[in-house]
C-alpha atoms as a PDB file:
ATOM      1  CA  UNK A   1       0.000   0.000   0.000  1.00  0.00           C
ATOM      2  CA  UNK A   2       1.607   3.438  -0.615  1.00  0.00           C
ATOM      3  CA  UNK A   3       2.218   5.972   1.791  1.00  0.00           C
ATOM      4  CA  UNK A   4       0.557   9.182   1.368  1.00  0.00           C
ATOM      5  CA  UNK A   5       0.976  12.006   4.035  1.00  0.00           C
ATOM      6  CA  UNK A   6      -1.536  15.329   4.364  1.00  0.00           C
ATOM      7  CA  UNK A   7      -0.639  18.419   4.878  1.00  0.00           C
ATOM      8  CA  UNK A   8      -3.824  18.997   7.157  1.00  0.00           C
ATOM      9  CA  UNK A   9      -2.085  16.938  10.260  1.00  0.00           C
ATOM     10  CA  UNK A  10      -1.317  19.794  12.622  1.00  0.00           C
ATOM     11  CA  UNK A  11      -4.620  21.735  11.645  1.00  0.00           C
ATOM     12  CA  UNK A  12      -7.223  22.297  14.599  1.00  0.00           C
ATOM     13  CA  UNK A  13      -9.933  19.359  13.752  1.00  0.00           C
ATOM     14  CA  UNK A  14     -13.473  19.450  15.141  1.00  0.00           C
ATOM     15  CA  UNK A  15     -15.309  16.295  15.791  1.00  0.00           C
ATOM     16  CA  UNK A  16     -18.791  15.325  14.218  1.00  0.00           C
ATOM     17  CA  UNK A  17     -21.174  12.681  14.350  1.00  0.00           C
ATOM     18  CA  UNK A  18     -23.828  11.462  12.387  1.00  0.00           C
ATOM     19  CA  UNK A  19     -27.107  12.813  14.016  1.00  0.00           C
ATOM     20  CA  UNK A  20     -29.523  12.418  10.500  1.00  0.00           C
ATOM     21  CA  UNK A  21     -30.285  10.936   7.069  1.00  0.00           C
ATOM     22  CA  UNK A  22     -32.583  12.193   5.119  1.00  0.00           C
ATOM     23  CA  UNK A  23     -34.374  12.311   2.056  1.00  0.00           C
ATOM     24  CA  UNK A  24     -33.548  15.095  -0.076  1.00  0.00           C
ATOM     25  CA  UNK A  25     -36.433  17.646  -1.026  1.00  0.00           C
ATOM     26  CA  UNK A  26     -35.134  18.372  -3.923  1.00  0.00           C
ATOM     27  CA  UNK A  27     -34.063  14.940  -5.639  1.00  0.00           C
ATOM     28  CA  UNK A  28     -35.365  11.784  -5.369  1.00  0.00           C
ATOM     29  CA  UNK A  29     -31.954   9.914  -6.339  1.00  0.00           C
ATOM     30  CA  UNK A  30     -29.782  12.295  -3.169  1.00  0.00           C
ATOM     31  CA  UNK A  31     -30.198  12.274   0.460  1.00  0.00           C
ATOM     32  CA  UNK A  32     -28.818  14.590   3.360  1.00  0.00           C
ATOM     33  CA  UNK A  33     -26.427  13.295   5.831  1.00  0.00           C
ATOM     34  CA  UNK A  34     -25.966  15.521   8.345  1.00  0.00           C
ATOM     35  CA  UNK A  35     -23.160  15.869  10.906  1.00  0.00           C
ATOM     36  CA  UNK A  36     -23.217  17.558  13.840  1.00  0.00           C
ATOM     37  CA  UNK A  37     -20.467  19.544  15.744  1.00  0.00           C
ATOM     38  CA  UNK A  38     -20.041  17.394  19.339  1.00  0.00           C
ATOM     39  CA  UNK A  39     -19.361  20.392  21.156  1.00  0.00           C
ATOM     40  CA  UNK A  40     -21.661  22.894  19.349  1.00  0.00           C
ATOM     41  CA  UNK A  41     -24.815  23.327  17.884  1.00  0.00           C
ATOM     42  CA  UNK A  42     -23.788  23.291  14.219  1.00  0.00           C
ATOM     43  CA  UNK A  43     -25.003  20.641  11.860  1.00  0.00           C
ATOM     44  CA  UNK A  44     -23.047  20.028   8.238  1.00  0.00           C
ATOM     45  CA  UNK A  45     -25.927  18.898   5.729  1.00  0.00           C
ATOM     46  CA  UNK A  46     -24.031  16.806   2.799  1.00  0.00           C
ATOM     47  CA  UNK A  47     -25.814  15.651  -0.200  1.00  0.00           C
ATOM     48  CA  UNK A  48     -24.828  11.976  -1.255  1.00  0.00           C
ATOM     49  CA  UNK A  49     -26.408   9.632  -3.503  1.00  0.00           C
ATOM     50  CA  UNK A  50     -28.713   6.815  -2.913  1.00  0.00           C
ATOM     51  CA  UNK A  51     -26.323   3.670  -2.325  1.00  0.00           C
ATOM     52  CA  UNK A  52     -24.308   5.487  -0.196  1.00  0.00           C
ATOM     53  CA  UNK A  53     -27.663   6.493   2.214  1.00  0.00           C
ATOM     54  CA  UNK A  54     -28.395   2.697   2.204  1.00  0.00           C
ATOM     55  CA  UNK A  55     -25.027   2.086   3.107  1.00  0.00           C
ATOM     56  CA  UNK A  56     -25.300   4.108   5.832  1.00  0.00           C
ATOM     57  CA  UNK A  57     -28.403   4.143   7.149  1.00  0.00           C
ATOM     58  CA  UNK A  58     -28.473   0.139   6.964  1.00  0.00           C
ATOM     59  CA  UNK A  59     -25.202  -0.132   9.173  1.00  0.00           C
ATOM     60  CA  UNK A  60     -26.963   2.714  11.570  1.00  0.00           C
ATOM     61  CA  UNK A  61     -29.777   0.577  11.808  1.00  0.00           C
ATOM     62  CA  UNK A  62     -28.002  -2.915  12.306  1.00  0.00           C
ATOM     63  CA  UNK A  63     -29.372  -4.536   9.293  1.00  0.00           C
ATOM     64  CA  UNK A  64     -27.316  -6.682   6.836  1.00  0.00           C
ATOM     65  CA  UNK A  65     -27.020  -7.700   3.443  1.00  0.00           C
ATOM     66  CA  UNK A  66     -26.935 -11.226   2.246  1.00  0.00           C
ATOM     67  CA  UNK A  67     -23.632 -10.924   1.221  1.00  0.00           C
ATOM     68  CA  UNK A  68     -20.883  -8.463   2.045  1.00  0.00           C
ATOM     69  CA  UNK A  69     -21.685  -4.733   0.440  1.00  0.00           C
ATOM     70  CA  UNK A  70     -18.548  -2.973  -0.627  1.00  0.00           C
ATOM     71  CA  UNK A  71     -17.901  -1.170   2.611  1.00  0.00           C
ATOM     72  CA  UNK A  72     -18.394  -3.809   4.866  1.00  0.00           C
ATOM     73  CA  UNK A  73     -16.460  -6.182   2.290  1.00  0.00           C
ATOM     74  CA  UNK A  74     -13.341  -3.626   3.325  1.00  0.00           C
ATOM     75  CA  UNK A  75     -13.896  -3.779   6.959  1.00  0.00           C
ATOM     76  CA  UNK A  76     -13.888  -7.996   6.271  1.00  0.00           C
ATOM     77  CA  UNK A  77     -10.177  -7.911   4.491  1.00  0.00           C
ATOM     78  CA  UNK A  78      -9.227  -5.177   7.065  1.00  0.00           C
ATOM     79  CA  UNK A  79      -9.930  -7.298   9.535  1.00  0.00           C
ATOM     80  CA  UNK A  80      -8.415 -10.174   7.557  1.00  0.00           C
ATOM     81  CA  UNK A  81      -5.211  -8.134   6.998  1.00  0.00           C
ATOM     82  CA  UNK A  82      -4.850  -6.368  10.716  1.00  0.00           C
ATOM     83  CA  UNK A  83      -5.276  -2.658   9.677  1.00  0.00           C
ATOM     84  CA  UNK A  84      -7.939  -0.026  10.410  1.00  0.00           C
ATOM     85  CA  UNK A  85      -9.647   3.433  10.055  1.00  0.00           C
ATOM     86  CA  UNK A  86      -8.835   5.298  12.263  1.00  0.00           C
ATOM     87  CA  UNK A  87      -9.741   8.574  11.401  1.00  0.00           C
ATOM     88  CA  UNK A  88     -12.315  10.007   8.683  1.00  0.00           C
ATOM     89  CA  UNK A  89     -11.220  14.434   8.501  1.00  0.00           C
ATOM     90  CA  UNK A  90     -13.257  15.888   6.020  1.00  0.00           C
ATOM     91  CA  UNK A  91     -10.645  18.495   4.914  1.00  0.00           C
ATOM     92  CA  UNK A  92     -11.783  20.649   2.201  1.00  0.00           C
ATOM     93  CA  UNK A  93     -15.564  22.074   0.332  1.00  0.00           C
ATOM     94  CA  UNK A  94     -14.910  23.350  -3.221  1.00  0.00           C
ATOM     95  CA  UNK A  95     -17.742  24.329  -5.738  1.00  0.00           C
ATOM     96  CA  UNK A  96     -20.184  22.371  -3.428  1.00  0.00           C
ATOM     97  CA  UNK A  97     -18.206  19.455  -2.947  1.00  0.00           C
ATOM     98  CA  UNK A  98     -16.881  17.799   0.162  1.00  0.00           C
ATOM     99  CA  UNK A  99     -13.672  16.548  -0.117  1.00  0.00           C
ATOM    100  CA  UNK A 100     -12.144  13.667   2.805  1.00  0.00           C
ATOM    101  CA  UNK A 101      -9.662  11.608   3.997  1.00  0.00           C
ATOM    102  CA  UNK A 102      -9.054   8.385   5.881  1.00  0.00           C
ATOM    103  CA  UNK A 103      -6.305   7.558   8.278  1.00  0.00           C
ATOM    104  CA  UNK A 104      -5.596   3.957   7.856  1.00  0.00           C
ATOM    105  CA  UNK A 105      -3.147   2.059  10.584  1.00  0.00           C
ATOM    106  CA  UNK A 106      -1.384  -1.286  10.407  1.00  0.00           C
ATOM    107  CA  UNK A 107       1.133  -2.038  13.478  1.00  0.00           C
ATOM    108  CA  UNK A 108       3.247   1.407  12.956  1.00  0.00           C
ATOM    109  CA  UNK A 109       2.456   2.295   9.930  1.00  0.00           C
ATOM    110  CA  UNK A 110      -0.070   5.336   9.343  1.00  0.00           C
ATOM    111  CA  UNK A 111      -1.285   6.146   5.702  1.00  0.00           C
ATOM    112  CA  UNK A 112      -3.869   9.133   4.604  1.00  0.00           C
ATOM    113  CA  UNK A 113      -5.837   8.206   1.529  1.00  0.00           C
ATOM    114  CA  UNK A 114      -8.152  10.256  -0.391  1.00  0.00           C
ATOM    115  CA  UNK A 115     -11.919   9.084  -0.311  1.00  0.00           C
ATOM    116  CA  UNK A 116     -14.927  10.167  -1.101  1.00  0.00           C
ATOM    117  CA  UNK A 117     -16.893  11.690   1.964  1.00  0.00           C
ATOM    118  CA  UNK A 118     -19.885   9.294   1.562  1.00  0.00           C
ATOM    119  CA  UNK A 119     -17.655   6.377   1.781  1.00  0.00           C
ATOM    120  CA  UNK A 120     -15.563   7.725   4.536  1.00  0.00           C
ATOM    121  CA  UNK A 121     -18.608   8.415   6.414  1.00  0.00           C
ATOM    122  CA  UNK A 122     -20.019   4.606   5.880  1.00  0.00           C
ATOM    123  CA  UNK A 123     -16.631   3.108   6.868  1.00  0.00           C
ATOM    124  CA  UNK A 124     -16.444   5.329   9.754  1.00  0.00           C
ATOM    125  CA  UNK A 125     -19.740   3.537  10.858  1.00  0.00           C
ATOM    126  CA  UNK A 126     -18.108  -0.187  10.295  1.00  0.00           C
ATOM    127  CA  UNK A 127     -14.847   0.986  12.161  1.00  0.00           C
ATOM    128  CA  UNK A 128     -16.479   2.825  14.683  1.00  0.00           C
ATOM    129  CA  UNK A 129     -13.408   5.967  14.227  1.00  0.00           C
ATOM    130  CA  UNK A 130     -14.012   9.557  14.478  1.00  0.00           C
ATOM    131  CA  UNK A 131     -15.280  11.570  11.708  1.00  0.00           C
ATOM    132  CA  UNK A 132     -13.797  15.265  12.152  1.00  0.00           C
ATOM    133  CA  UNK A 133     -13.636  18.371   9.791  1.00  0.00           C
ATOM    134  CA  UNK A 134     -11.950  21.888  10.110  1.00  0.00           C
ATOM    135  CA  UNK A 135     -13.583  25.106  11.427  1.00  0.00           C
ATOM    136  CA  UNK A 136     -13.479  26.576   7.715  1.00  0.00           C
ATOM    137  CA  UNK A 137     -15.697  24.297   6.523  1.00  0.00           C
ATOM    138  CA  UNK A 138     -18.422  24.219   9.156  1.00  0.00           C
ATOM    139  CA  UNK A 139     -18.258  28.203   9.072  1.00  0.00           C
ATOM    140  CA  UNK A 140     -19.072  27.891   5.439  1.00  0.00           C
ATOM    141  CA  UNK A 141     -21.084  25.321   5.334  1.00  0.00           C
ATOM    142  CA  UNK A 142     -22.696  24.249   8.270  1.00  0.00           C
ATOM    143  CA  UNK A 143     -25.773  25.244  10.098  1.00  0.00           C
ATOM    144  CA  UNK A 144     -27.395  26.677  13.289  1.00  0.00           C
ATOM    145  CA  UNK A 145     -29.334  23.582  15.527  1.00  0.00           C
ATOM    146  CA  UNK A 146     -32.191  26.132  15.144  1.00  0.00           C
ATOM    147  CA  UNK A 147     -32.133  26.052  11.240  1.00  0.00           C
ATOM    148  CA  UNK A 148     -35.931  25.422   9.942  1.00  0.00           C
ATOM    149  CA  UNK A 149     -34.490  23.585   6.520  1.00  0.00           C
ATOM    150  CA  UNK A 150     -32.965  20.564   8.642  1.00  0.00           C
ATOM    151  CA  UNK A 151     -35.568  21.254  11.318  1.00  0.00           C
ATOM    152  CA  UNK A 152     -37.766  19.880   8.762  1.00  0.00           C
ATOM    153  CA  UNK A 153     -35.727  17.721   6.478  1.00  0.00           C
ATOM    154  CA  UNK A 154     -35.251  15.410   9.438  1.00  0.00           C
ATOM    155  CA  UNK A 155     -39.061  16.171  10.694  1.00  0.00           C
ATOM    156  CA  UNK A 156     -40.520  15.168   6.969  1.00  0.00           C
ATOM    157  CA  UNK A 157     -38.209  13.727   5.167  1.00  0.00           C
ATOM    158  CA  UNK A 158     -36.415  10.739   7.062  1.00  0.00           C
ATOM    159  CA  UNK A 159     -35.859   6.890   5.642  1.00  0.00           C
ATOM    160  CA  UNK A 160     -38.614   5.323   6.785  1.00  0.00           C
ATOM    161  CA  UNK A 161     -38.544   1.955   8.112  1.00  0.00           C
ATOM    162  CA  UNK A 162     -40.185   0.341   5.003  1.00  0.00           C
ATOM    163  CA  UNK A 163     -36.895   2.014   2.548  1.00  0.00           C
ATOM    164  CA  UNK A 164     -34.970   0.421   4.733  1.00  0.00           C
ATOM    165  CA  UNK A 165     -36.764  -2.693   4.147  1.00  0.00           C
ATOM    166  CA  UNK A 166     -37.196  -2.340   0.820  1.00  0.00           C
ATOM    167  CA  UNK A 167     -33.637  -2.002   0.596  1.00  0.00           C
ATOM    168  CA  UNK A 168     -32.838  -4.578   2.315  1.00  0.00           C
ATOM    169  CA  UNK A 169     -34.728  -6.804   0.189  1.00  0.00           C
ATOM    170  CA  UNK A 170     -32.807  -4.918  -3.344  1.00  0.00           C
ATOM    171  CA  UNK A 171     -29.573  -6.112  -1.433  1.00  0.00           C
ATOM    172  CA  UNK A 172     -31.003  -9.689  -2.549  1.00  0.00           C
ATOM    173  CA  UNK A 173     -30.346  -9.027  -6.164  1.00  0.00           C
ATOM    174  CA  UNK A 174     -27.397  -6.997  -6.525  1.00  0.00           C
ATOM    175  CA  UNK A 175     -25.358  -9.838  -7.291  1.00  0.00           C
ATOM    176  CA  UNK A 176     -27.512 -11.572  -9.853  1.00  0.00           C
ATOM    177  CA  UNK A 177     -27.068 -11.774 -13.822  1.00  0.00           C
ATOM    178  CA  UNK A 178     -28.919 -10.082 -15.635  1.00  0.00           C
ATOM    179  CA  UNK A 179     -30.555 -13.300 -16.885  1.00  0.00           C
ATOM    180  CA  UNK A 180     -31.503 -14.370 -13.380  1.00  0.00           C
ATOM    181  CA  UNK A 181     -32.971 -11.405 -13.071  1.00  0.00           C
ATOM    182  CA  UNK A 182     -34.961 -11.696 -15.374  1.00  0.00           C
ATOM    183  CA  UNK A 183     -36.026 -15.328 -14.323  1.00  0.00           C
ATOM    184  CA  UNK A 184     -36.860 -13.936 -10.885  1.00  0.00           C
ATOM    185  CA  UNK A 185     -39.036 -10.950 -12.451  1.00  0.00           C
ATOM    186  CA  UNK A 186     -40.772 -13.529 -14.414  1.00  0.00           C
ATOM    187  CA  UNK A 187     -41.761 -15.726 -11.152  1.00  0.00           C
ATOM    188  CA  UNK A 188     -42.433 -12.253  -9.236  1.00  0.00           C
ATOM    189  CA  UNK A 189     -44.901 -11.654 -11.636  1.00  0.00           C
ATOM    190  CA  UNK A 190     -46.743 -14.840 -11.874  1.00  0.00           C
ATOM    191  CA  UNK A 191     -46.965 -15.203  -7.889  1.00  0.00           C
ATOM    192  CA  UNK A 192     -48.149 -11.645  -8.433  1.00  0.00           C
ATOM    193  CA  UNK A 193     -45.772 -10.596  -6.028  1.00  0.00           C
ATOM    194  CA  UNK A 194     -45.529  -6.848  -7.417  1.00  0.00           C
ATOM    195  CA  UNK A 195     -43.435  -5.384  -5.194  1.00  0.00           C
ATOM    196  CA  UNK A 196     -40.431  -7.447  -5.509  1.00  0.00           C
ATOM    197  CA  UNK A 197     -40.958  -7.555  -9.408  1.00  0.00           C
ATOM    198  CA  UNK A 198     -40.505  -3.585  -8.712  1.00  0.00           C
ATOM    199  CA  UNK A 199     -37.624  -3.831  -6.526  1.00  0.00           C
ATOM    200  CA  UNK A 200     -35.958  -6.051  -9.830  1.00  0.00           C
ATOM    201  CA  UNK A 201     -37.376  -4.192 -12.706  1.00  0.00           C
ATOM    202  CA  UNK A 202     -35.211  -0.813 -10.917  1.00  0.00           C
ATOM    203  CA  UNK A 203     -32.113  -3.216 -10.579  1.00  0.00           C
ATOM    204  CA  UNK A 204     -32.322  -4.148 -14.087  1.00  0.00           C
ATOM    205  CA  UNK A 205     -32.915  -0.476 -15.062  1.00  0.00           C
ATOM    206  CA  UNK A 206     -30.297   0.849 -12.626  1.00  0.00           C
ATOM    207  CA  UNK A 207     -27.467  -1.777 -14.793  1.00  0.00           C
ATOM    208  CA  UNK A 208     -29.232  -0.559 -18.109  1.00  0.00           C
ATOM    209  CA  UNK A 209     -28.246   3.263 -16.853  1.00  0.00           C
ATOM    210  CA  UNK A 210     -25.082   2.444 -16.271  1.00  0.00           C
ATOM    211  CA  UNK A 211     -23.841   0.318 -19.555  1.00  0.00           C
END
């Protein structure tokens, strides 16, 4: 693994913590994952896509996937391998976008890798570290406890407990074919089981998207 070192070592860090999830008002394929300040009463709201929410909000909720997701397959070989997050510092916000890092240990050695702040967030919550940012960023971005937008993000807008199941039951599929797939939308359909033949027909349009 290479050694990378950050620049942002000796800056002052402030520690956050996941305190909501929630579906985004404006997009149905975002959510908002918002951190709070531990010592304050300023939330950071951070837009991340829908996987990532799922990823999050199922390890939050102590659910789990037939088989390993990508995150928790990590935390599997880290364990595997004897290294660990220690650290997620989300160190910089440019044109709207939230930049992080990861400290990663084994024995002595201490690496920083650049990640994307949705995944650092959702390995944070397998490796139980810290998740900390700077005092830039939350003046920028962050804000007050008493803010009516989160207020009622979190009030309105939160994944309910049938997304979660609903996911839960997507998590089935993800590592199909595309011909079993199909086979199992077929047999949803003639056991007029509708709602799973949904849950497969937006798997199979979600790989279509993405060819």
């Amino acid at each position: 693994m290479a050694r990378f070192f950050s620049i942002f070592g000796n800056m002052n860090r402030i520690n956050l913590e996941i305190t909501g999830l929630t579906c985004s008002p404006t997009s149905k394929d975002a959510y908002i994952l918002v951190l709070s300040e531990k010592d304050g009463n300023r939330r950071l709201p951070i837009f991340i896509g829908t996987h990532e929410a799922s990823a999050i909000a199922l390890k939050l909720e102590q659910l789990t996937s037939p088989r390993p997701l990508t995150h928790d397959l990590f935390k599997i070989v880290a364990d595997e391998l004897k290294f660990s997050i220690t650290n997620v510092f989300i160190y910089k916000l440019e044109d709207g976008v939230f930049y992080a890092q990861i400290t990663v240990t084994q024995g002595d050695e201490v690496h920083v890798i650049d990640c994307r702040t949705s995944d650092a967030v959702a390995l944070a919550t397998r490796f139980d570290c810290a998740i900390q940012t700077t005092e830039d960023i939350l003046e920028r971005a962050s804000v007050s406890v008493d803010s009516q937008d989160i207020t009622q993000y979190e009030d309105e807008n939160p994944i309910s407990e049938e997304e979660l199941e609903n996911e839960e039951k997507r998590l089935e599929f993800i590592f199909d074919s595309v011909q079993e797939l199909e086979e199992k939308l077929s047999q949803a359909i003639e056991k007029e089981d509708f709602e799973t033949a949904s849950l497969i027909r937006d798997e199979l349009r979600s790989r279509e998207s993405n060819i």
